[in-house]
Protein backbone atom coordinates (compact mmCIF):
# COMPACT_ATOMS: atom_id res chain seq x y z
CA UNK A 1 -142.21 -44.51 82.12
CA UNK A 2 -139.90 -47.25 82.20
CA UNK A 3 -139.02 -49.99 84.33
CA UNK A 4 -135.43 -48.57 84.05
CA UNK A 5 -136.69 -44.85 85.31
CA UNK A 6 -139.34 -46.44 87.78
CA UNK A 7 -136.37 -47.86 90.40
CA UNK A 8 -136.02 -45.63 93.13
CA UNK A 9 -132.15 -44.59 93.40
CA UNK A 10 -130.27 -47.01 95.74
CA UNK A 11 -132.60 -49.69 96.17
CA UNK A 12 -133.10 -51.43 92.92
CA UNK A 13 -132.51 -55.02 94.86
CA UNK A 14 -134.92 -54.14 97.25
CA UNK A 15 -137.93 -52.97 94.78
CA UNK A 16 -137.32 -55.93 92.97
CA UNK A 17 -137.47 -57.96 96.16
CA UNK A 18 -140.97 -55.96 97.05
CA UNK A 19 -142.43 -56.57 93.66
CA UNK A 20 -141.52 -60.70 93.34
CA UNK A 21 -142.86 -60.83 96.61
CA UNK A 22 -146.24 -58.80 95.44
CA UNK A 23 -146.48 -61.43 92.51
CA UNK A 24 -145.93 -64.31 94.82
CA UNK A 25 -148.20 -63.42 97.62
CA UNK A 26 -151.16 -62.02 94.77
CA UNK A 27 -150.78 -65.40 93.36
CA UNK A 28 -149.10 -63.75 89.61
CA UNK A 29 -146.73 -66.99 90.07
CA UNK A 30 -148.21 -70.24 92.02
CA UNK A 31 -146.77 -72.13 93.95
CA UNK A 32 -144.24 -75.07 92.63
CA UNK A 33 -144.04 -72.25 89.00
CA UNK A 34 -140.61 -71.43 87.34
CA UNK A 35 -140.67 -67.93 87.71
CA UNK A 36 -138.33 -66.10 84.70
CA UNK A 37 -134.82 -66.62 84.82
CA UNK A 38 -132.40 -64.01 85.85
CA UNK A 39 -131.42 -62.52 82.40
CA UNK A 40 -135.14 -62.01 81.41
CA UNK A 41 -136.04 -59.94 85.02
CA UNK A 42 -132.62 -58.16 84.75
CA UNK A 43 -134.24 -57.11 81.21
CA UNK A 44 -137.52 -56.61 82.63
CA UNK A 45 -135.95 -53.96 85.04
CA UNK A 46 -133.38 -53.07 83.60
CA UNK A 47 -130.58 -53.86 85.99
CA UNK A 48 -127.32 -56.14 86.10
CA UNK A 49 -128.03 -59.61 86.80
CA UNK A 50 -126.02 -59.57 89.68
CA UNK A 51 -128.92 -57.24 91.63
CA UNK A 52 -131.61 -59.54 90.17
CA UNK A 53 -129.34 -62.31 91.83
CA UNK A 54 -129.51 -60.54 95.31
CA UNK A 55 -132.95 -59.89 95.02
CA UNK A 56 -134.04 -63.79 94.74
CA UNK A 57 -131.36 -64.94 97.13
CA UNK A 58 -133.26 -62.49 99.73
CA UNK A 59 -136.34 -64.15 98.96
CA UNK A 60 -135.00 -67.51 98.80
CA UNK A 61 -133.57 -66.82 102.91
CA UNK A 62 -137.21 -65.65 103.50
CA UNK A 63 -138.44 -69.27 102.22
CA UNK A 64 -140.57 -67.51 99.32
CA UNK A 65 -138.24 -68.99 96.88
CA UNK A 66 -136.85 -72.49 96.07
CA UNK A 67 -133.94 -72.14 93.90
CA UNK A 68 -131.72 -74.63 92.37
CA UNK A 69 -128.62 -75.35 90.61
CA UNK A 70 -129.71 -75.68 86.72
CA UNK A 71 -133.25 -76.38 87.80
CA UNK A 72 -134.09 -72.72 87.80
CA UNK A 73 -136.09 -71.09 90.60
CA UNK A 74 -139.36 -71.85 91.51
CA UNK A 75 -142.28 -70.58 94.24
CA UNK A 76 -141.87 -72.55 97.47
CA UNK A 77 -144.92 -74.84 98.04
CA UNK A 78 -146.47 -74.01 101.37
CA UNK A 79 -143.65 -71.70 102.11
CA UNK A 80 -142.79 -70.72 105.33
CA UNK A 81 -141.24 -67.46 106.51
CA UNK A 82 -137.89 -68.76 107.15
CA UNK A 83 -136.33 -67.22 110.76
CA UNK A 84 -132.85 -65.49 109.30
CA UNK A 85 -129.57 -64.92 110.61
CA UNK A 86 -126.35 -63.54 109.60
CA UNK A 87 -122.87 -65.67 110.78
CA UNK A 88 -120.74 -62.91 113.22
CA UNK A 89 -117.36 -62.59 112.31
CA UNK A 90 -115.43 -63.55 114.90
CA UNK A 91 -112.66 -60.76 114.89
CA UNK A 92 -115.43 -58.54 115.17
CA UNK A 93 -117.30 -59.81 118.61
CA UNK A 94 -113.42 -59.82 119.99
CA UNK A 95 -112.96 -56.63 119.01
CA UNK A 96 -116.81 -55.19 120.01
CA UNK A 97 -115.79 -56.54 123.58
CA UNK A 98 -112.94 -54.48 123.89
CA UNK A 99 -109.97 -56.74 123.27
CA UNK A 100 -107.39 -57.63 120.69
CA UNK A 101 -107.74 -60.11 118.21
CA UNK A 102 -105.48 -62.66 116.81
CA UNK A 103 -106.08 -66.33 115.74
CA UNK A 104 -103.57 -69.23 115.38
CA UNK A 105 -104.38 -72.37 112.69
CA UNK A 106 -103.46 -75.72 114.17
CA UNK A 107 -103.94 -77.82 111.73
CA UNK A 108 -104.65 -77.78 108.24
CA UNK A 109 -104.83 -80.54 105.19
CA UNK A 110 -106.82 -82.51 102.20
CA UNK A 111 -108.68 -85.15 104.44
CA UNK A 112 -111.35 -87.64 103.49
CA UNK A 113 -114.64 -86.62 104.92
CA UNK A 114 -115.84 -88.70 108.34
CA UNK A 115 -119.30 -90.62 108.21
CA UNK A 116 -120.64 -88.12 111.00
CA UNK A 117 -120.13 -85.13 108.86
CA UNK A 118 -120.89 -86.51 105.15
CA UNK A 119 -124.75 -87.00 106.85
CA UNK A 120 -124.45 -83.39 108.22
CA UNK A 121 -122.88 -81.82 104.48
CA UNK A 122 -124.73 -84.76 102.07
CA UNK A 123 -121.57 -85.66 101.30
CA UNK A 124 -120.21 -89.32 100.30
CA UNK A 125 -118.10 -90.16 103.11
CA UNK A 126 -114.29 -90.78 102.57
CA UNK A 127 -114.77 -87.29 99.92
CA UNK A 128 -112.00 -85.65 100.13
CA UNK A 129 -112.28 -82.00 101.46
CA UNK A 130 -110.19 -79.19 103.60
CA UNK A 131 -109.90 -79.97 107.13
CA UNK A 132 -108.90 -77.34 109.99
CA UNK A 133 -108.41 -76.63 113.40
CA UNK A 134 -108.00 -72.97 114.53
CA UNK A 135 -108.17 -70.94 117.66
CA UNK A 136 -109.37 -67.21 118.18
CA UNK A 137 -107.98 -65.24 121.00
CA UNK A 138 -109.16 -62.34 122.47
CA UNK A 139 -105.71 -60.39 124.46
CA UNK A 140 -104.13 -63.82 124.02
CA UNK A 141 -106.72 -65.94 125.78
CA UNK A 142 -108.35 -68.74 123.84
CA UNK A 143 -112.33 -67.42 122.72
CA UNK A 144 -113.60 -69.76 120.44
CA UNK A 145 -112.02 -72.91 118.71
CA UNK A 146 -113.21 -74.23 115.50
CA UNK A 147 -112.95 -77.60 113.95
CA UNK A 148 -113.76 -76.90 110.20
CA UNK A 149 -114.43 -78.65 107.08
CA UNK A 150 -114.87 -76.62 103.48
CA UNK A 151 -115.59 -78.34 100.17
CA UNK A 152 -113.54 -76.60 97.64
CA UNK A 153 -116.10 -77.34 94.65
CA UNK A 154 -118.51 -74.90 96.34
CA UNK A 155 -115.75 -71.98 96.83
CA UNK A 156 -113.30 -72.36 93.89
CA UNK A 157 -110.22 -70.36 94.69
CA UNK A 158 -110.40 -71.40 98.11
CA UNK A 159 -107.05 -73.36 98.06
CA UNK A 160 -105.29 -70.93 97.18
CA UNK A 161 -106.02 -68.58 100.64
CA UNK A 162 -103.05 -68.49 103.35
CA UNK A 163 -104.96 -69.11 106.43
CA UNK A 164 -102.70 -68.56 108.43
CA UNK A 165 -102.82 -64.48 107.84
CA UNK A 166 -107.05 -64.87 107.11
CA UNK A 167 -108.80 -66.89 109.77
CA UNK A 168 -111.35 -69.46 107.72
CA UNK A 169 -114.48 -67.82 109.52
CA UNK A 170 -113.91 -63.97 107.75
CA UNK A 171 -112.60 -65.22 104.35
CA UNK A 172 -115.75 -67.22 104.27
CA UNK A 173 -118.39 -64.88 105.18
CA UNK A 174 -116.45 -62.19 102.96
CA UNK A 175 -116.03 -64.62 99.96
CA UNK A 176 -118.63 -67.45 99.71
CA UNK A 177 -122.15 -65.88 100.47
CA UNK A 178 -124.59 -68.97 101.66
CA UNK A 179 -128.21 -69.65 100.78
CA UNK A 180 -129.04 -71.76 103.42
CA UNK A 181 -127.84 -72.63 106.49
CA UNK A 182 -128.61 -74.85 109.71
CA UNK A 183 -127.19 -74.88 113.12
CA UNK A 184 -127.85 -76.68 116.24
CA UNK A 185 -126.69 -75.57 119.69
CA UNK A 186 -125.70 -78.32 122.73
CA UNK A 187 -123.63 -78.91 125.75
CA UNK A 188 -120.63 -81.05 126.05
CA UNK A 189 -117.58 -82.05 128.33
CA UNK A 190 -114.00 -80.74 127.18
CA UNK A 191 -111.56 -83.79 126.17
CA UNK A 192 -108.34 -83.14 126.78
CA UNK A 193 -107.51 -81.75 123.69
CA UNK A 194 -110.24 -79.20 123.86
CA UNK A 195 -109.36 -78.68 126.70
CA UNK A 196 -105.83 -77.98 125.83
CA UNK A 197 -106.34 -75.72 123.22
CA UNK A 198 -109.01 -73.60 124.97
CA UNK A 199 -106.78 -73.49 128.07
CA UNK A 200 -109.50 -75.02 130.23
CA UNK A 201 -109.64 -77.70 132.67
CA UNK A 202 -110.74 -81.68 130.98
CA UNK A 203 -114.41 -82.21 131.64
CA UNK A 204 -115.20 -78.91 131.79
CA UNK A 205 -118.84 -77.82 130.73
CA UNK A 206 -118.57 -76.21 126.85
CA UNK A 207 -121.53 -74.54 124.92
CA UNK A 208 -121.07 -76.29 121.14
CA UNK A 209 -121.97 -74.67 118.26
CA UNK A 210 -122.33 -77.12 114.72
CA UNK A 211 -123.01 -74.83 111.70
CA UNK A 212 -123.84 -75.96 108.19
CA UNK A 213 -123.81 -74.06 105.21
CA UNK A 214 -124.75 -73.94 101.20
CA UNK A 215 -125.30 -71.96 98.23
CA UNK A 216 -125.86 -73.23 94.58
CA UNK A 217 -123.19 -75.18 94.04
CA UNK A 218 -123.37 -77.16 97.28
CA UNK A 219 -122.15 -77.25 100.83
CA UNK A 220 -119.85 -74.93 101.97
CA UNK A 221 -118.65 -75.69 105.21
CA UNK A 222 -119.74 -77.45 107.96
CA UNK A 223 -118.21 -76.13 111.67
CA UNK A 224 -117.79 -77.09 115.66
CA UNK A 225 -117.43 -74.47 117.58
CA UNK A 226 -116.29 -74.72 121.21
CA UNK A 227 -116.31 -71.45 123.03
CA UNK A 228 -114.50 -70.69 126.03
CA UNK A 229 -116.20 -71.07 129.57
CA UNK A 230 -117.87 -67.85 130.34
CA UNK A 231 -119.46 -67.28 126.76
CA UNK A 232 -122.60 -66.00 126.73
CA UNK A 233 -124.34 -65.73 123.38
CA UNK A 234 -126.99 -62.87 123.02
CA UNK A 235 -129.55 -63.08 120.29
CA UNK A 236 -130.59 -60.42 118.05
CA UNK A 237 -134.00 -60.00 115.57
């Protein structure tokens, strides 16, 4: 039989996931080895690269993997099952709660990249990527505001997108699928333009959200996220 007729229908991406992991964890490839590239395990199993692709990005999330741009991809040393997470569309938790959706960009232009946020992306600072500012609205009251920075080298195309008919957040998960990604959670006092644009009193309490993300080619986009007094996040496994 071959490796072609051995896939079970409908889950080629996932047997291949099953059986790199098998090799990994019954030591087949070590730790720190360049496992084969893409074209020779689309050959070995006879599938579009593209589903080989999806395969090692899975592992990759997991922490099984470390791949690289034009370094190949390797075994992890020590790896460490990685805790994942997928970003929510926003239009979609607005909607699952029962109200209508719409979103307004504020602000939008070719900016050189602050100090603050070149750490965050590893960036060089003064870089010059997209800036934005955009509110979501659930029945016309402010839900979330975003402060937003994208690096057009990691998402070509992306200059092109009217933004102001496609909120940043939906084009982005749709569009530019991310490898990695780390987030940190804290508490903060609205200034008054947060205030402002979330229709909230100044020094109100805010939960903030600041989201980083990359794939091969880079960083993405790194967020804030101010929600609206009265959020309350629920996590999910």
């Amino acid at each position: 039989m071959t490796e072609r007729e051995a896939l079970p229908s409908g889950g080629k991406a996932a047997y291949i996931t099953e059986e790199v992991r098998r090799r990994i964890i019954e030591k087949e490839w070590r730790q720190g080895e360049r496992i084969p590239d893409e074209a020779e395990l689309a050959a070995e199993f006879g599938v579009a690269r593209a589903t080989v692709n999806k395969a090692l990005q899975m592992l990759a999330e997991e922490g099984l993997l470390d791949r690289r741009r034009r370094a190949g991809t390797r075994v992890a040393v020590n790896p460490v099952r990685k805790a994942s997470f997928s970003i929510p569309i926003v239009r979609e938790q607005v909607e699952a709660a029962g109200m209508s959706y719409s979103h307004r960009l504020i602000s939008q232009s070719r900016s050189p990249l602050p100090e603050r946020h070149a750490a965050r992306l590893g960036l060089p600072a003064g870089e010059v990527l997209i800036h934005q500012r955009a509110v979501h609205y659930g029945d016309r009251r402010p839900f979330q505001l975003e402060d937003r920075w994208i690096n057009p080298r990691a998402v070509p195309g992306i200059e092109t997108v009217d933004f102001h008919h496609m909120n940043a957040n939906e084009w982005l998960v749709r569009n530019a699928p991310y490898l990695r990604a780390e987030l940190n959670f804290s508490a903060c006092s609205a200034g008054v333009r947060d205030a402002r644009l979330l229709e909230t009193k100044p020094e109100q309490a805010l939960l903030i959200l600041n989201r980083t993300t990359w794939n091969d080619s880079g960083p993405i986009t790194t967020v804030r996220l101010a929600f609206h007094p009265g959020y309350v996040m629920t996590a999910t496994t």
